[in-house]
C-alpha atoms as a PDB file:
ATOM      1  CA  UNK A   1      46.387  96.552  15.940  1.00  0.00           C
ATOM      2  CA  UNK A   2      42.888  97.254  15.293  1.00  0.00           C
ATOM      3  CA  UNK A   3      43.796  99.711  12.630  1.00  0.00           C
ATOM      4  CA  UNK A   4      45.924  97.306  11.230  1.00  0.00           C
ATOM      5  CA  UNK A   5      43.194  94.443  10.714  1.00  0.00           C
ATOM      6  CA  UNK A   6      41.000  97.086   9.157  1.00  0.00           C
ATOM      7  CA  UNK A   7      42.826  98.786   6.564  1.00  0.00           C
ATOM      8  CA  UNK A   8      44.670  95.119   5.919  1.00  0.00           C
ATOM      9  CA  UNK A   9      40.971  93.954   5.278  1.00  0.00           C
ATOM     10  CA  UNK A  10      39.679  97.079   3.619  1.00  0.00           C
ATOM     11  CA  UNK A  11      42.306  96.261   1.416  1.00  0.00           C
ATOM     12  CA  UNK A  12      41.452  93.347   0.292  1.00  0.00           C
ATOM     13  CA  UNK A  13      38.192  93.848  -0.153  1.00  0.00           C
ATOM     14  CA  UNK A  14      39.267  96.589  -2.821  1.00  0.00           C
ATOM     15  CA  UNK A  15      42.112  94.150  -4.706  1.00  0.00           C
ATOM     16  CA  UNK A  16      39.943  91.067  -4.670  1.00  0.00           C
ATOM     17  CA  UNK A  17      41.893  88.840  -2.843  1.00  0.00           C
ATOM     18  CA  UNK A  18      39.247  88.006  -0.015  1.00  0.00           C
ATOM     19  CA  UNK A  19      36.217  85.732  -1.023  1.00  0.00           C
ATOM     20  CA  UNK A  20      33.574  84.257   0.787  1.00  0.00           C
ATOM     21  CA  UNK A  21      35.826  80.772   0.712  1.00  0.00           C
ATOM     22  CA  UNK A  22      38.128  79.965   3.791  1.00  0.00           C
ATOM     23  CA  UNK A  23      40.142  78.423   1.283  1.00  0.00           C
ATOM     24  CA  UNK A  24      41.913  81.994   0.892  1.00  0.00           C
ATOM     25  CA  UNK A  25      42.556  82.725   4.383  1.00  0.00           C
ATOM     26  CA  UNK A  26      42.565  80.133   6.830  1.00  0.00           C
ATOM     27  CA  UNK A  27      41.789  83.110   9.739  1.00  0.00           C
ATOM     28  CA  UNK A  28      38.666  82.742  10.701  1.00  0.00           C
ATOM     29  CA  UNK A  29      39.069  86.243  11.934  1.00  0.00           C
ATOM     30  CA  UNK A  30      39.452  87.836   8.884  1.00  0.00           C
ATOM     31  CA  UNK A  31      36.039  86.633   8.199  1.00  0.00           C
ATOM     32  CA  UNK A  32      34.468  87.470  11.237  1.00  0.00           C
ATOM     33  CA  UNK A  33      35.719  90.975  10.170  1.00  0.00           C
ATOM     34  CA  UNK A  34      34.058  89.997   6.104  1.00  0.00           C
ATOM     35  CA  UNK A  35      30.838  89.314   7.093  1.00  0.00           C
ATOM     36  CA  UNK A  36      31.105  91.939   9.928  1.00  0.00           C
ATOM     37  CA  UNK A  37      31.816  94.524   7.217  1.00  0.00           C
ATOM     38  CA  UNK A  38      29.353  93.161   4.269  1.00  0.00           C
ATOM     39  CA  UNK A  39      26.495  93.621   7.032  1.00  0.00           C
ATOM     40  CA  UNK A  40      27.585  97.515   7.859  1.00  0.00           C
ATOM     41  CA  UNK A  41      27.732  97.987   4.068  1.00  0.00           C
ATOM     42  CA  UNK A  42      24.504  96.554   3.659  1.00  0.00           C
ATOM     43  CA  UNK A  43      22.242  98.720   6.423  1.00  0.00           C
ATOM     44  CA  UNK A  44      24.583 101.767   4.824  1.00  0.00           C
ATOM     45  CA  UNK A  45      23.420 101.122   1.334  1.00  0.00           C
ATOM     46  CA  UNK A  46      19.471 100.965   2.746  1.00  0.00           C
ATOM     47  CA  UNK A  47      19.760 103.765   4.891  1.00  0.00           C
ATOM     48  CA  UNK A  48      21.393 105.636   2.441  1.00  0.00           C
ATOM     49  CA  UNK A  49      18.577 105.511  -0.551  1.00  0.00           C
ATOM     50  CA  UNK A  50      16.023 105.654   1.504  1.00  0.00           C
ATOM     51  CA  UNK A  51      17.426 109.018   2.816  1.00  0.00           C
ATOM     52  CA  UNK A  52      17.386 110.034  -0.880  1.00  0.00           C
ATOM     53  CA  UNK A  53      13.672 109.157  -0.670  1.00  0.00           C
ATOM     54  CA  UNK A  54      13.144 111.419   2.528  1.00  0.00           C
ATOM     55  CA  UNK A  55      15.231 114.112   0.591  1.00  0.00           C
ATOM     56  CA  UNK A  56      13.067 113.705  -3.000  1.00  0.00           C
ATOM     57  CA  UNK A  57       9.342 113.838  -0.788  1.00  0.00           C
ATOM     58  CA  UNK A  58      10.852 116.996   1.079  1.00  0.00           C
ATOM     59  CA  UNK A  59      10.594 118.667  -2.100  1.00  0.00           C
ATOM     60  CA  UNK A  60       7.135 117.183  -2.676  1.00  0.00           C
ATOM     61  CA  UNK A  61       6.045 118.643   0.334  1.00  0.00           C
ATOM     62  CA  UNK A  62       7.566 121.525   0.183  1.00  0.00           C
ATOM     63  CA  UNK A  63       5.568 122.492  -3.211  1.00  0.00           C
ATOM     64  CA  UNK A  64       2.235 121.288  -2.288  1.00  0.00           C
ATOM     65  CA  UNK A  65       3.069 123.036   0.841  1.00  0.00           C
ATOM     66  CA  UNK A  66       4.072 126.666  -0.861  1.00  0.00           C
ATOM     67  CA  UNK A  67       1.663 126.132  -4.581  1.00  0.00           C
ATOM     68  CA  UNK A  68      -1.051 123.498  -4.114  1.00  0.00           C
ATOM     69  CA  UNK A  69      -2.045 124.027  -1.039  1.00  0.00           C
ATOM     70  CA  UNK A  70      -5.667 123.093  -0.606  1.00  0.00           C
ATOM     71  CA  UNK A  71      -5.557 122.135  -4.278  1.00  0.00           C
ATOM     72  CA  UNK A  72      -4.553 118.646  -2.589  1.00  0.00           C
ATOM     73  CA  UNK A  73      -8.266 118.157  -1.471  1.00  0.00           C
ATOM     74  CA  UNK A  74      -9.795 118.520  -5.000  1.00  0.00           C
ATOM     75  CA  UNK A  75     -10.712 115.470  -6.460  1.00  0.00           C
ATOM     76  CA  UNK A  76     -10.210 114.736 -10.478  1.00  0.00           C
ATOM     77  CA  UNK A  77     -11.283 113.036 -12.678  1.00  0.00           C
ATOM     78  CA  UNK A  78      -8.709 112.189 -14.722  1.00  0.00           C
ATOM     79  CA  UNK A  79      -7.300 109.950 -11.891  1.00  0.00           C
ATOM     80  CA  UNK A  80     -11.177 108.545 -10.875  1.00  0.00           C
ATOM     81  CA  UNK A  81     -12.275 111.188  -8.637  1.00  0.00           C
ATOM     82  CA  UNK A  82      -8.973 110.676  -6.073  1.00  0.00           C
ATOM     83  CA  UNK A  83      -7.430 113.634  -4.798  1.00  0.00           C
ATOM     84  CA  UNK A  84      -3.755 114.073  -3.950  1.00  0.00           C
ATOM     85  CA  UNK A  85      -3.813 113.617  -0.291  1.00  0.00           C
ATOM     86  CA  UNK A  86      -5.003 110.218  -1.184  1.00  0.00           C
ATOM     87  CA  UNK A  87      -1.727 108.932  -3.496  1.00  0.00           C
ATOM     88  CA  UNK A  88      -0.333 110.092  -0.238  1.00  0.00           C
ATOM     89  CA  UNK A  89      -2.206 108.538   1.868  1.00  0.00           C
ATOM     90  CA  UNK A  90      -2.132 105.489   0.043  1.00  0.00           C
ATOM     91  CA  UNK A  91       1.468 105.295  -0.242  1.00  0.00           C
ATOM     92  CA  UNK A  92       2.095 105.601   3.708  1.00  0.00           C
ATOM     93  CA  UNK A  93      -0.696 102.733   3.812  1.00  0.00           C
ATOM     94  CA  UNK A  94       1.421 100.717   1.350  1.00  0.00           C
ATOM     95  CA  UNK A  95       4.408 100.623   3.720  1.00  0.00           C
ATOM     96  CA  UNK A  96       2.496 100.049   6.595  1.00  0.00           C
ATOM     97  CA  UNK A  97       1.112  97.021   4.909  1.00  0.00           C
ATOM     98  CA  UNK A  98       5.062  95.864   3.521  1.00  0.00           C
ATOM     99  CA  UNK A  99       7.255  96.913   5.036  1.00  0.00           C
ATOM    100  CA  UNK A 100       5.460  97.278   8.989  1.00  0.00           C
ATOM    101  CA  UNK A 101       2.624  94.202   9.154  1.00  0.00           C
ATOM    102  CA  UNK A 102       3.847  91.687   6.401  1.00  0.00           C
ATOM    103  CA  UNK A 103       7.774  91.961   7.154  1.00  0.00           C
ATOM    104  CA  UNK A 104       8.554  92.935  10.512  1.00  0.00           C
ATOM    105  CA  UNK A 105       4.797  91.295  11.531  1.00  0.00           C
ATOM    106  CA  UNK A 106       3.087  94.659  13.534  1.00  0.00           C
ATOM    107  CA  UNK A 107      -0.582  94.478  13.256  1.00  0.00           C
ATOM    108  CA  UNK A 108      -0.983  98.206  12.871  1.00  0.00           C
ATOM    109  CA  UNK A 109      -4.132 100.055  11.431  1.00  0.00           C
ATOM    110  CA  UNK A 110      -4.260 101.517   7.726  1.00  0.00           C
ATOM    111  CA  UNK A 111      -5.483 105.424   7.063  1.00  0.00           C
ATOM    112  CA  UNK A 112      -8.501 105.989   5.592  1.00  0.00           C
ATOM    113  CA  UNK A 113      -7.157 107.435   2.121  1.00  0.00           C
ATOM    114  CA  UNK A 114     -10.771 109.123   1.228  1.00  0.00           C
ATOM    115  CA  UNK A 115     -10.190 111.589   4.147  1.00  0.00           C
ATOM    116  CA  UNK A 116      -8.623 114.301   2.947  1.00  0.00           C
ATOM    117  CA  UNK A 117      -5.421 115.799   4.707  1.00  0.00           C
ATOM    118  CA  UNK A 118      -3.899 118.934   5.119  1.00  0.00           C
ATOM    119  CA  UNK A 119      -0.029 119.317   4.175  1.00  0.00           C
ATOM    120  CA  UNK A 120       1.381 119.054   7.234  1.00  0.00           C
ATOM    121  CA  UNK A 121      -1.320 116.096   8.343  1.00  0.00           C
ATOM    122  CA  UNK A 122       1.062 114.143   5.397  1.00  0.00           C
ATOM    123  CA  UNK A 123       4.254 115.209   6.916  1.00  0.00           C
ATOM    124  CA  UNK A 124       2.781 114.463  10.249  1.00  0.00           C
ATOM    125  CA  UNK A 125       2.088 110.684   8.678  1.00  0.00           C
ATOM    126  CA  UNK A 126       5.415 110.456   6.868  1.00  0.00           C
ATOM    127  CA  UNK A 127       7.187 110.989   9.961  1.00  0.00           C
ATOM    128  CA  UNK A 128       6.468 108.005  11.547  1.00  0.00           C
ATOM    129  CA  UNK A 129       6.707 106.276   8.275  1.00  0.00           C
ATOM    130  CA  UNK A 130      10.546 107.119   8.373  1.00  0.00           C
ATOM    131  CA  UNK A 131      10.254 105.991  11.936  1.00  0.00           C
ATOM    132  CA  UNK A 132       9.122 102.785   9.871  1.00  0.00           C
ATOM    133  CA  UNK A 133      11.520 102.497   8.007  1.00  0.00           C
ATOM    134  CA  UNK A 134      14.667 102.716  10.449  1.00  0.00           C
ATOM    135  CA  UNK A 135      12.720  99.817  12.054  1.00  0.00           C
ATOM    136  CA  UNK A 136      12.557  97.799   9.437  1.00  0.00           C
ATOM    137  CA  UNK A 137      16.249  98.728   7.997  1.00  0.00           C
ATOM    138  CA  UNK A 138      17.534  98.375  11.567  1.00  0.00           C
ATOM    139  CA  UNK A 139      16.190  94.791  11.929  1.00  0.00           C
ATOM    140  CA  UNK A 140      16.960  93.589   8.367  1.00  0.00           C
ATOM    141  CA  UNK A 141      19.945  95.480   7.749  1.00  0.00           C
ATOM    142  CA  UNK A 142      22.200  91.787   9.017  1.00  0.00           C
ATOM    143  CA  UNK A 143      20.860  89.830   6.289  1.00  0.00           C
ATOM    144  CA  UNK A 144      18.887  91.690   4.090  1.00  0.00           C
ATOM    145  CA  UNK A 145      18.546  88.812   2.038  1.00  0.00           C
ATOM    146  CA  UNK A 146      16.826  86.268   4.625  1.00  0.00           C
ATOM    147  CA  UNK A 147      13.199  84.850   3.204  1.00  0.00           C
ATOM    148  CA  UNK A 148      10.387  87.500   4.653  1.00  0.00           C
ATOM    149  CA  UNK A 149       7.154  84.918   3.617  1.00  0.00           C
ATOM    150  CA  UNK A 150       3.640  84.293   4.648  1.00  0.00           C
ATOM    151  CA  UNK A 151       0.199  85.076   3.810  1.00  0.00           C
ATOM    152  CA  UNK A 152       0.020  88.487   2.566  1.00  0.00           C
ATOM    153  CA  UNK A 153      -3.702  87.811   1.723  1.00  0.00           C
ATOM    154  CA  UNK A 154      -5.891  84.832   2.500  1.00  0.00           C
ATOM    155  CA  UNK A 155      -4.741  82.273  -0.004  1.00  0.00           C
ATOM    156  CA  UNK A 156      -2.102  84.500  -1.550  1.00  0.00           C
ATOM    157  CA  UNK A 157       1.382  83.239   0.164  1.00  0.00           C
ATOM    158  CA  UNK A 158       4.144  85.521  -0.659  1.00  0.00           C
ATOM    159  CA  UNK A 159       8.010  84.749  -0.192  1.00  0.00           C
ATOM    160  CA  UNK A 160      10.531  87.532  -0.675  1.00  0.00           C
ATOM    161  CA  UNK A 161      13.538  89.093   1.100  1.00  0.00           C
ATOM    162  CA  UNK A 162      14.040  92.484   2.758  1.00  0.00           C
ATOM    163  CA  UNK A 163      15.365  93.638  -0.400  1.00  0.00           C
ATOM    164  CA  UNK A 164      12.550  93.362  -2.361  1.00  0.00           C
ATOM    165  CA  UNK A 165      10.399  94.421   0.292  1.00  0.00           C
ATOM    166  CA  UNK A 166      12.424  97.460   0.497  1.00  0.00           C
ATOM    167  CA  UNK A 167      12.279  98.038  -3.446  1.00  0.00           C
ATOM    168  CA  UNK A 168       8.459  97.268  -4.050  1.00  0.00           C
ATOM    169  CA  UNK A 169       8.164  99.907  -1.077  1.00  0.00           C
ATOM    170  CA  UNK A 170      10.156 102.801  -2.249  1.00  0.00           C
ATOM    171  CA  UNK A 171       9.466 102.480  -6.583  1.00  0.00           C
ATOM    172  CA  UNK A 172       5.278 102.021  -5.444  1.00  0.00           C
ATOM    173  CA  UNK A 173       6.161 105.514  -3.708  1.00  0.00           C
ATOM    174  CA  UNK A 174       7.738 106.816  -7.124  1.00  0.00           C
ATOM    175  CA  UNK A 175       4.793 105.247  -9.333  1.00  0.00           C
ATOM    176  CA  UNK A 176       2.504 107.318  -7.619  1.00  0.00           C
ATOM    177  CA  UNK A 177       4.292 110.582  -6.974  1.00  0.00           C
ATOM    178  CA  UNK A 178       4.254 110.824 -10.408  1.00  0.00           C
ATOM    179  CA  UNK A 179       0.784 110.656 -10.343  1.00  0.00           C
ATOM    180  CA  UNK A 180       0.386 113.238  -7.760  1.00  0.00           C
ATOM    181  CA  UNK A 181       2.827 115.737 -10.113  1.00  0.00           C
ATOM    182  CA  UNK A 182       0.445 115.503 -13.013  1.00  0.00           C
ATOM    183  CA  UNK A 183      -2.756 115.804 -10.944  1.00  0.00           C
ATOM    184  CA  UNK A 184      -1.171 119.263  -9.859  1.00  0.00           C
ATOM    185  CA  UNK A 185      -0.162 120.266 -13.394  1.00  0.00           C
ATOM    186  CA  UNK A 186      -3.920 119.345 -14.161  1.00  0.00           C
ATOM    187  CA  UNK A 187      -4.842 121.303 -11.501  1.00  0.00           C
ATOM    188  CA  UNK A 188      -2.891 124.284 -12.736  1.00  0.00           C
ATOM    189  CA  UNK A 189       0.477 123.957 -10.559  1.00  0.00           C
ATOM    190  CA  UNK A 190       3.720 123.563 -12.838  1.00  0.00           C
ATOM    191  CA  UNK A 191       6.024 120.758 -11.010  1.00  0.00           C
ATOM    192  CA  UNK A 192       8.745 121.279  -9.731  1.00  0.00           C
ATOM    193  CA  UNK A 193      11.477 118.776  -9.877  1.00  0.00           C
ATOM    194  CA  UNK A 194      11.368 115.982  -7.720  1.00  0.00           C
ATOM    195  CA  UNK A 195      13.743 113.440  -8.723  1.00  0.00           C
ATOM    196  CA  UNK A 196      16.389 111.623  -6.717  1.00  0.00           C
ATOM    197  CA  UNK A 197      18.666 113.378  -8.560  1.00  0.00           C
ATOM    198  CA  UNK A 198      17.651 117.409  -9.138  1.00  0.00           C
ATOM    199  CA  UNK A 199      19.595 119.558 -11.636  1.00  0.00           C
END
């Protein structure tokens, strides 16, 4: 029976023939089953890009890790005297500050991004960032688009949803990973690729 209701619903999902409206389908089970379904598709769809994050830094990592090396530590001055374990460190801070003490309300402490770390002090950082971020996608993932507002900064009130939470989060990690990519080409490392999607 349970098979039944799910391909009979998966189904109409597909054709078009279910819509938010009861005036449809007078079962309220059917949309029990909608809204059941929407919210599954919903923490699928986060979890899912944000594992194409995880997979794009990998590579990051894995080339500072095998051809910058130390390299990370040397300020420039091209990019006012920061260094590339601070875009790093930066970006963890940023969701920290998002996604960990504005949305899901933790009070937790920021990095100082002027202290230089090693490669696998980064990976070290990242991991609980991920650990983050399954916390955040985990407790938004039944209504991503429920209002995530308050004071961001004294007399700065912010109102947004997990969605763009989650977007401001993962394209401010982009933004500056391109940075990071030149600052090793200026710092005589050719980039590899680090897109979502490699060819």
């Amino acid at each position: 029976m349970y098979i039944f209701w799910s391909v009979s619903f998966h189904q109409k999902l597909q054709t078009g023939y279910l819509n938010f409206s009861l005036r449809k389908d007078k079962n309220p089970l059917y949309h029990l089953i909608y809204f059941s379904y929407i919210h599954l598709l919903m923490a699928d769809l986060l979890y899912t890009q944000y594992t194409m994050i995880r997979q794009s830094r990998q590579v990051v990592f894995q080339f500072l890790e095998e051809h910058v090396m130390e390299d990370t530590a040397k300020p420039l001055s091209a990019f006012k005297n920061k260094t590339i374990s601070y875009m790093y460190v930066h970006i963890a801070n940023t969701y920290i500050a998002w996604a960990g003490n504005f949305a899901l309300n933790n009070s937790s402490d920021y990095y100082d991004q002027d202290e230089s770390l090693s490669i696998s002090q980064i990976k070290k950082l990242f991991a609980q960032i991920d650990e983050l971020m399954e916390r955040f996608i985990a407790h938004f993932a039944g209504d991503p688009t429920q209002a995530v507002k308050g004071y961001k900064w004294p007399e700065k009130y912010i109102e947004t949803d997990a969605y763009g939470i989650f977007t401001h989060v993962i394209t401010h990690e982009f933004h500056h990973k391109g940075q990071a990519m030149t600052m090793a080409r200026l710092l005589g490392h050719t980039p590899v690729d680090t897109d979502v999607m490699r060819f």
